[in-house]
N, C-alpha and C. Protein backbone atom coordinates (compact mmCIF):
# COMPACT_ATOMS: atom_id res chain seq x y z
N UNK A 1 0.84 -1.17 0.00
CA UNK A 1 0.00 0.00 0.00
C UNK A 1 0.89 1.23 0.00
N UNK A 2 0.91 2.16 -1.00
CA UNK A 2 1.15 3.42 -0.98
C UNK A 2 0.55 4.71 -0.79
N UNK A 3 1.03 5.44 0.23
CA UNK A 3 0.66 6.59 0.71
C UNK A 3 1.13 8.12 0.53
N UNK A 4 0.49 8.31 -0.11
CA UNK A 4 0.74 10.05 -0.67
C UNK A 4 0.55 11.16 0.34
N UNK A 5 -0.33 10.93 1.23
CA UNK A 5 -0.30 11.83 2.43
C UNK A 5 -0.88 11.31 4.12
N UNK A 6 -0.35 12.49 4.85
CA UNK A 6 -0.62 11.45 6.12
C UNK A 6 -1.50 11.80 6.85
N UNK A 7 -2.33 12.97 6.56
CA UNK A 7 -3.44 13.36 7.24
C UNK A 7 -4.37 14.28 6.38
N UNK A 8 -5.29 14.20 6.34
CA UNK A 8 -5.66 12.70 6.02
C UNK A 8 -4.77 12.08 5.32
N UNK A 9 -5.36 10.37 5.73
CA UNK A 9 -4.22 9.39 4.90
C UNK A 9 -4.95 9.09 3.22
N UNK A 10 -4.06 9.51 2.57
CA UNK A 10 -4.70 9.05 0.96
C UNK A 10 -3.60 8.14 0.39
N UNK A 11 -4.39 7.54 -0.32
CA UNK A 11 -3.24 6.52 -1.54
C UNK A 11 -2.88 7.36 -2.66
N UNK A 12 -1.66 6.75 -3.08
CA UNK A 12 -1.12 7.56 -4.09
C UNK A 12 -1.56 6.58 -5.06
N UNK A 13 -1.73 7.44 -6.20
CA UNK A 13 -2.48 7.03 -7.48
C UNK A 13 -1.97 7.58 -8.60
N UNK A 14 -2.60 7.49 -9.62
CA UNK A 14 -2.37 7.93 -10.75
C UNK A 14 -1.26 6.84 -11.32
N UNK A 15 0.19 7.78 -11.53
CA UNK A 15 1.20 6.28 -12.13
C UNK A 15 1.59 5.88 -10.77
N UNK A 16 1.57 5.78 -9.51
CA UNK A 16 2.22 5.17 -8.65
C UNK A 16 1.65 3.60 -8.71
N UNK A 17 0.65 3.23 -8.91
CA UNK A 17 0.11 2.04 -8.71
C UNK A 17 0.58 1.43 -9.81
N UNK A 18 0.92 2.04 -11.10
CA UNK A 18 1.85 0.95 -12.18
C UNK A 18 3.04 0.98 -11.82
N UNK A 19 4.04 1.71 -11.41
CA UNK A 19 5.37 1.79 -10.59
C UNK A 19 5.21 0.29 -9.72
N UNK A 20 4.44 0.57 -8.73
CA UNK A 20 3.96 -0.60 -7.99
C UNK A 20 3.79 -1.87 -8.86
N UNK A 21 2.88 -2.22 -10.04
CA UNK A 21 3.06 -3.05 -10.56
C UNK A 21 4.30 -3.74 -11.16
N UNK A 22 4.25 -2.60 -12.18
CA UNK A 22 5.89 -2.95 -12.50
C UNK A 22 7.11 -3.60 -11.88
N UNK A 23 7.22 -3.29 -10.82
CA UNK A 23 8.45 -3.54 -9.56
C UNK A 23 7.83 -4.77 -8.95
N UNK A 24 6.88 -5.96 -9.72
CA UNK A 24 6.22 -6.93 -8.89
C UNK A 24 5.18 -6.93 -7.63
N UNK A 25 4.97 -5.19 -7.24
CA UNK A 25 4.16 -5.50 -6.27
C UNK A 25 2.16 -5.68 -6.73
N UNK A 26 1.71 -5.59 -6.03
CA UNK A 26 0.36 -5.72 -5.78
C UNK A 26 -0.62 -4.30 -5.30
N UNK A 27 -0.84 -3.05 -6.27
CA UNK A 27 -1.10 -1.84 -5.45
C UNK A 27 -2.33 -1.97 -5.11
N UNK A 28 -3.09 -1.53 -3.78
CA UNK A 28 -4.03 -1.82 -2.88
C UNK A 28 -4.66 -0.76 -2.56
N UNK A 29 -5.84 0.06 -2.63
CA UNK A 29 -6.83 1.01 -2.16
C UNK A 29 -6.49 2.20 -3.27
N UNK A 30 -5.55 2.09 -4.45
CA UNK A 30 -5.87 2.82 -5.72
C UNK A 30 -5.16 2.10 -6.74
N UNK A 31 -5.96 2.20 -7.86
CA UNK A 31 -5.45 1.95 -9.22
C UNK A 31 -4.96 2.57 -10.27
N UNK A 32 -4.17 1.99 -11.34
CA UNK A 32 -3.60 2.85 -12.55
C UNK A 32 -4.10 3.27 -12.56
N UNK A 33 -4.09 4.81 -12.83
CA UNK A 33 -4.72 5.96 -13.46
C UNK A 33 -5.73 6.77 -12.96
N UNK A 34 -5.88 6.41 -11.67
CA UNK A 34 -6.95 6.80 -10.82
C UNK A 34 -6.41 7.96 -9.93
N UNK A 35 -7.32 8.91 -9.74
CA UNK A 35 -7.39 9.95 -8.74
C UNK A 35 -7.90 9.91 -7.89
N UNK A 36 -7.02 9.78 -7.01
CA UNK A 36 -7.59 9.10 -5.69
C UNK A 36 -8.25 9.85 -4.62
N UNK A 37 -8.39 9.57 -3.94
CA UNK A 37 -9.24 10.61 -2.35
C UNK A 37 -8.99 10.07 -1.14
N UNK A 38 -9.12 10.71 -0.05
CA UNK A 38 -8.38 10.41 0.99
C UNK A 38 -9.32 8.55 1.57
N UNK A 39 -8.88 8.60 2.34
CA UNK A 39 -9.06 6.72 2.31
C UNK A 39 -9.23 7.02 3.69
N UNK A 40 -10.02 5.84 4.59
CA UNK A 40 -10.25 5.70 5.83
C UNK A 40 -9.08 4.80 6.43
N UNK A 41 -9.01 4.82 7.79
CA UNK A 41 -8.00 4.17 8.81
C UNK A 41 -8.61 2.19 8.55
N UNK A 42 -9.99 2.11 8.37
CA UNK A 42 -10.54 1.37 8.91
C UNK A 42 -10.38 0.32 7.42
N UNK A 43 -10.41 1.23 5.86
CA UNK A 43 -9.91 0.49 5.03
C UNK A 43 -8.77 -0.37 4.88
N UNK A 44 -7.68 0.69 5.38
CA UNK A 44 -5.85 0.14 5.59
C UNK A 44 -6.16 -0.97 6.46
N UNK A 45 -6.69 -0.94 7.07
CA UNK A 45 -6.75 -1.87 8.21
C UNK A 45 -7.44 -3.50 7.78
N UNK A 46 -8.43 -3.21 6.99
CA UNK A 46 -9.18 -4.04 6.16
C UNK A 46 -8.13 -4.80 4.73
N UNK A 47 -7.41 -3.83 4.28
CA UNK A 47 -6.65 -4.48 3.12
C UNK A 47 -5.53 -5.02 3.70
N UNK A 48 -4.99 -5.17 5.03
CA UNK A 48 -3.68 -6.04 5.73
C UNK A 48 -2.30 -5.68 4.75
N UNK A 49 -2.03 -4.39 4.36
CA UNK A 49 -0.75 -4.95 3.58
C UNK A 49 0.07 -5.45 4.18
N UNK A 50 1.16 -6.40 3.46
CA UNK A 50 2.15 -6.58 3.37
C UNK A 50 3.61 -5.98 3.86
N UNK A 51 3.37 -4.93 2.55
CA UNK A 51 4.47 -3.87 2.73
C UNK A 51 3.78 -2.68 3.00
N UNK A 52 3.78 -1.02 3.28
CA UNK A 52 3.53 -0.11 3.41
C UNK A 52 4.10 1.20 3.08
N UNK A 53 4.55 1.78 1.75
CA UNK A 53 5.22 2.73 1.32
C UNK A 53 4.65 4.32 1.35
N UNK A 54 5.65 4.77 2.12
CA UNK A 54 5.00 5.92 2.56
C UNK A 54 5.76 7.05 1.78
N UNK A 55 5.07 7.98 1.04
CA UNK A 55 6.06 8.87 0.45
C UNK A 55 5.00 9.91 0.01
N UNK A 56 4.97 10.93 1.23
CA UNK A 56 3.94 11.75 0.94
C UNK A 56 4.52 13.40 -0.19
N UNK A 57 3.66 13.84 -0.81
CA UNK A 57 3.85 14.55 -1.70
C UNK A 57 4.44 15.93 -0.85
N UNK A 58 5.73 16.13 -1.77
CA UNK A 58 6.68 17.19 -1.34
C UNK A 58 6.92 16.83 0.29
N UNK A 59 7.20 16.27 0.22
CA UNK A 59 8.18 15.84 2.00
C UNK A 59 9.41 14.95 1.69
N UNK A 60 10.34 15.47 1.93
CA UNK A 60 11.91 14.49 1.68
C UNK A 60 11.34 13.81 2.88
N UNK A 61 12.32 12.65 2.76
CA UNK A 61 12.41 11.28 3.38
C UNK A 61 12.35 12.10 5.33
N UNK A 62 13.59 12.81 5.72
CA UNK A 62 13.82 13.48 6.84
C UNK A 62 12.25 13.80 7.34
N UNK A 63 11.44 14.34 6.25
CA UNK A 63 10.10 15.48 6.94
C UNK A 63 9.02 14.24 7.47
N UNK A 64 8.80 12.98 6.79
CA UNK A 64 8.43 12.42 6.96
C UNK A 64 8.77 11.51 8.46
N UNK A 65 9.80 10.74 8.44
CA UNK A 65 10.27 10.45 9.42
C UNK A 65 9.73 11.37 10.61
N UNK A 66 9.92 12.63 10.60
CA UNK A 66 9.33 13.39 11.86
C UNK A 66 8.39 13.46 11.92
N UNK A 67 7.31 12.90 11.17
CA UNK A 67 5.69 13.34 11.23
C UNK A 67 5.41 11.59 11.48
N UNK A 68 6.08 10.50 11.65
CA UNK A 68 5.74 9.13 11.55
C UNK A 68 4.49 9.00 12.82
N UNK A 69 4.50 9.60 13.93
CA UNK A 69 3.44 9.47 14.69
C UNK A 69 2.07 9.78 14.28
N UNK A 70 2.07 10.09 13.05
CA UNK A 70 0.77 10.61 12.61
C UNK A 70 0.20 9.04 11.97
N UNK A 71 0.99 8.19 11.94
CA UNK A 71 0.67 6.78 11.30
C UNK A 71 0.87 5.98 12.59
N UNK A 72 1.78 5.82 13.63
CA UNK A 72 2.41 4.95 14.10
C UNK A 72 1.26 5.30 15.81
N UNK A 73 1.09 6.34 15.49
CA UNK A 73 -0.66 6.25 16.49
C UNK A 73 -2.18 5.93 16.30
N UNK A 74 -2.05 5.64 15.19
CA UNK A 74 -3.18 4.74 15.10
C UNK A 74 -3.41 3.72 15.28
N UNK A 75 -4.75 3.27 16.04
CA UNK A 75 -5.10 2.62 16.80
C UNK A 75 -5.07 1.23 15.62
N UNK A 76 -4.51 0.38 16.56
CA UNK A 76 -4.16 -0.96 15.41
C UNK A 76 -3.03 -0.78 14.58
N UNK A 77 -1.67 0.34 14.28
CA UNK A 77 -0.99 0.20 13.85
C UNK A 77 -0.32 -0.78 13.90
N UNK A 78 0.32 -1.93 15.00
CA UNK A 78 1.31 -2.54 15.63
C UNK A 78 0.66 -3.78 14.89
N UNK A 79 -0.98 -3.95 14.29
CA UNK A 79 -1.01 -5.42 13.98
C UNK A 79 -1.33 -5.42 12.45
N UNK A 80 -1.25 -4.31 12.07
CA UNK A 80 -0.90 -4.48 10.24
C UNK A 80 0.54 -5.52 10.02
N UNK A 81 0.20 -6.23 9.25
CA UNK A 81 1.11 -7.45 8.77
C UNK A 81 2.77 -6.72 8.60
N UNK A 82 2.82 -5.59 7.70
CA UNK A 82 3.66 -5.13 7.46
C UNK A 82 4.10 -4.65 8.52
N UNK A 83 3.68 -3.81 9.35
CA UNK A 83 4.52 -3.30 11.04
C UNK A 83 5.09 -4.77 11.33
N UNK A 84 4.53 -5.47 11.45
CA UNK A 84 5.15 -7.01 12.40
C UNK A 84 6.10 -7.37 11.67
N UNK A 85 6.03 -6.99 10.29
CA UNK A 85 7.50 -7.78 9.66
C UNK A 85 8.33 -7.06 9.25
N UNK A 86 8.13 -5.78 9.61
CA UNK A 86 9.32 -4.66 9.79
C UNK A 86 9.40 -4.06 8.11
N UNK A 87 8.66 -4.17 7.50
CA UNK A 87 8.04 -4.06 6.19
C UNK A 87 7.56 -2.37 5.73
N UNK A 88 7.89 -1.40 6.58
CA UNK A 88 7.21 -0.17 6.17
C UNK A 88 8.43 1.02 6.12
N UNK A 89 8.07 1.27 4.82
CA UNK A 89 9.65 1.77 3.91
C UNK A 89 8.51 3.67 3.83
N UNK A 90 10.02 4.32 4.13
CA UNK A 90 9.95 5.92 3.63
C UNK A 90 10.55 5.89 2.34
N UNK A 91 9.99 6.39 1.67
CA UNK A 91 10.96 6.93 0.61
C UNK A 91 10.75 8.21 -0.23
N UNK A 92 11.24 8.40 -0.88
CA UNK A 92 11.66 10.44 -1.85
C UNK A 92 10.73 10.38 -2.14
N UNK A 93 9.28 10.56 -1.96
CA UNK A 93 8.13 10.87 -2.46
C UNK A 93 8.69 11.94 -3.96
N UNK A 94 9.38 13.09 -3.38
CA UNK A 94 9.60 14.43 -4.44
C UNK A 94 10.58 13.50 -5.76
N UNK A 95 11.85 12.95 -5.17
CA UNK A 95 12.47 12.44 -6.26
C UNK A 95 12.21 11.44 -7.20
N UNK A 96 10.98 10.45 -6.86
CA UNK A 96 11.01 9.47 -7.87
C UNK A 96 9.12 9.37 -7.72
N UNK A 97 8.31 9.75 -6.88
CA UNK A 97 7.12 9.08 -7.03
C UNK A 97 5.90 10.48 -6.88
N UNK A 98 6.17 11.58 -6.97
CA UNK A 98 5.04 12.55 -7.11
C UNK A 98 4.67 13.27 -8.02
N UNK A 99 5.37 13.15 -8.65
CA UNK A 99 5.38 14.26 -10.37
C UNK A 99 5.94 13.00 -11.61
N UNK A 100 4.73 13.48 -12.51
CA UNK A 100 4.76 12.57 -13.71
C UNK A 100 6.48 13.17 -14.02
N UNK A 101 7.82 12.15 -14.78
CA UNK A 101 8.68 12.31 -15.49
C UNK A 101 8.87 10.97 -15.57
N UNK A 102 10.79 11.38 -16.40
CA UNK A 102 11.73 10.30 -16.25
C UNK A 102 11.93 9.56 -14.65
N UNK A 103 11.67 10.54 -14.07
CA UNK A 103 12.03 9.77 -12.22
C UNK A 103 11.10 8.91 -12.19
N UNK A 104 10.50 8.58 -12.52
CA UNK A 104 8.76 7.44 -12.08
C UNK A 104 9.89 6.48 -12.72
N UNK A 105 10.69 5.95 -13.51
CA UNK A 105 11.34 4.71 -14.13
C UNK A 105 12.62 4.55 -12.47
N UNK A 106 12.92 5.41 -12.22
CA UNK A 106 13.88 5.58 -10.59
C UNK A 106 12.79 4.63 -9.69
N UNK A 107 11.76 5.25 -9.68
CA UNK A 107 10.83 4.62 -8.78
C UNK A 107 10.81 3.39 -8.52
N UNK A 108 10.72 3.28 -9.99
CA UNK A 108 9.83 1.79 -9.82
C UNK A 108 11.02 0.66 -9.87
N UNK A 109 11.94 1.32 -9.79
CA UNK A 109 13.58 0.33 -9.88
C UNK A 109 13.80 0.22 -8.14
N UNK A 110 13.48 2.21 -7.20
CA UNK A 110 13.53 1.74 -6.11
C UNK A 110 12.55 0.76 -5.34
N UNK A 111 11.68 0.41 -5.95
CA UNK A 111 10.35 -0.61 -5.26
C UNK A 111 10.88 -1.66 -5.56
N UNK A 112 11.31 -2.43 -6.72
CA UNK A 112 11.67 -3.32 -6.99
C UNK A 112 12.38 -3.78 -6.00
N UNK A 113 14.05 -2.59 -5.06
CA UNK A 113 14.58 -3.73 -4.54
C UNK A 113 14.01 -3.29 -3.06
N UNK A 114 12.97 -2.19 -2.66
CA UNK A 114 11.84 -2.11 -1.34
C UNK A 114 11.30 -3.85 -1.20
N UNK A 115 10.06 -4.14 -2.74
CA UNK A 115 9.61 -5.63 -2.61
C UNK A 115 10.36 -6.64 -2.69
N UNK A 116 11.26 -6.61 -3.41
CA UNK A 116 12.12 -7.87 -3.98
C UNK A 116 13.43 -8.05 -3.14
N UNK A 117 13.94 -6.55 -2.64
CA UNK A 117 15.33 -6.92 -2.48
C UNK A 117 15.97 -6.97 -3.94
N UNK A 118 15.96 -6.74 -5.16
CA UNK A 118 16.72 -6.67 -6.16
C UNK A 118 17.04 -5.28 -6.63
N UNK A 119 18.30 -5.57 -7.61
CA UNK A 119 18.78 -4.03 -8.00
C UNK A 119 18.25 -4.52 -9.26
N UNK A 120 17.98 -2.91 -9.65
CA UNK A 120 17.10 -2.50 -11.02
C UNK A 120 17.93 -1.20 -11.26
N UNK A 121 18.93 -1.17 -12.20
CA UNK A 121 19.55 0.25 -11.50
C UNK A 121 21.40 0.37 -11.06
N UNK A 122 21.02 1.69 -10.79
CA UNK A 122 21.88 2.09 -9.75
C UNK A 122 21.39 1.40 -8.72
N UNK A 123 22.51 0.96 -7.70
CA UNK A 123 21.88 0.68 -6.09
C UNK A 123 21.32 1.94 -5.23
N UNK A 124 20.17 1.39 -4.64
CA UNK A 124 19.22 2.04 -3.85
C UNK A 124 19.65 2.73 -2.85
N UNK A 125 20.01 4.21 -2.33
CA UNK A 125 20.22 4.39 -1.13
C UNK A 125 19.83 4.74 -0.30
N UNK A 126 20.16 5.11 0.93
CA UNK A 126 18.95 5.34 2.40
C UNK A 126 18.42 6.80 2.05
N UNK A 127 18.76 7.63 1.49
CA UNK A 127 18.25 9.15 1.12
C UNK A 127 16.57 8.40 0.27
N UNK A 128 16.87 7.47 -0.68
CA UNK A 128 15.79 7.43 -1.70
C UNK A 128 15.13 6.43 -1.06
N UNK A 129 15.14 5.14 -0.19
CA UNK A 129 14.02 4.42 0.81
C UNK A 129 14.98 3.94 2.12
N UNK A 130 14.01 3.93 3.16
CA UNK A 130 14.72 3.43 4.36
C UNK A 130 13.35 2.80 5.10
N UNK A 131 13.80 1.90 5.67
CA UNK A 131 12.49 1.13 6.73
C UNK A 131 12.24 2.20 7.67
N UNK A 132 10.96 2.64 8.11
CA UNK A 132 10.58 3.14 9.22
C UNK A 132 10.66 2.33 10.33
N UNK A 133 11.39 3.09 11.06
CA UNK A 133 11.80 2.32 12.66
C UNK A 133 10.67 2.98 13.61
């Protein structure tokens, strides 16, 4: 599941959910090409992801990280699948996943090794995804 903002929480949409495909994953509460709208606590909660990619629009990796309580206090955070398996990645929302370009092909190389663990690429570094601790 990818997240474009954190309060309200919305899914990122439009090309993020083919990024997501592309890179092998499974995108969950929006689809290709879709414009999305903010999403309830009670949906996330309902779709169990896996993984959880958070990369809200115009926030470097740093801004995010400081706002993580805005996710990590919600009630039931601790038993989403992905919290338990240490599964919930920040990454450059601005550099590779919020604005249509060439960076959306960055993206979807950094998801690849977010889901897979594989390089697609240059190797991935902690500036462009890091696990939320």
């Amino acid at each position: 599941m990818a997240v474009e903002w954190l309060d309200p929480l919305w899914p990122a949409g439009h090309w993020v959910p083919e990024q997501v495909t592309c890179a092998g994953g499974e995108p969950l509460l929006a689809a290709p090409g879709e414009h999305t709208k903010p999403m309830t606590w009670e949906a996330v909660r309902a779709a169990r992801p896996d993984v959880v990619l958070v990369l809200p629009c115009g926030f470097p990796p740093e801004h995010t990280l400081g706002e993580r309580d805005l996710l990590t206090s919600l009630p039931g955070w601790n038993e989403l699948p992905a919290v338990q398996a240490g599964e919930v990645w920040v990454l450059d929302g601005p550099a590779s996943f919020n604005r249509p370009g060439p960076r959306v092909v960055r993206g979807a190389e950094v998801l690849a090794h977010v889901l897979h663990g594989v390089r697609a690429g240059e190797p991935v570094t902690a500036a462009e995804a890091r696990r939320m601790e």
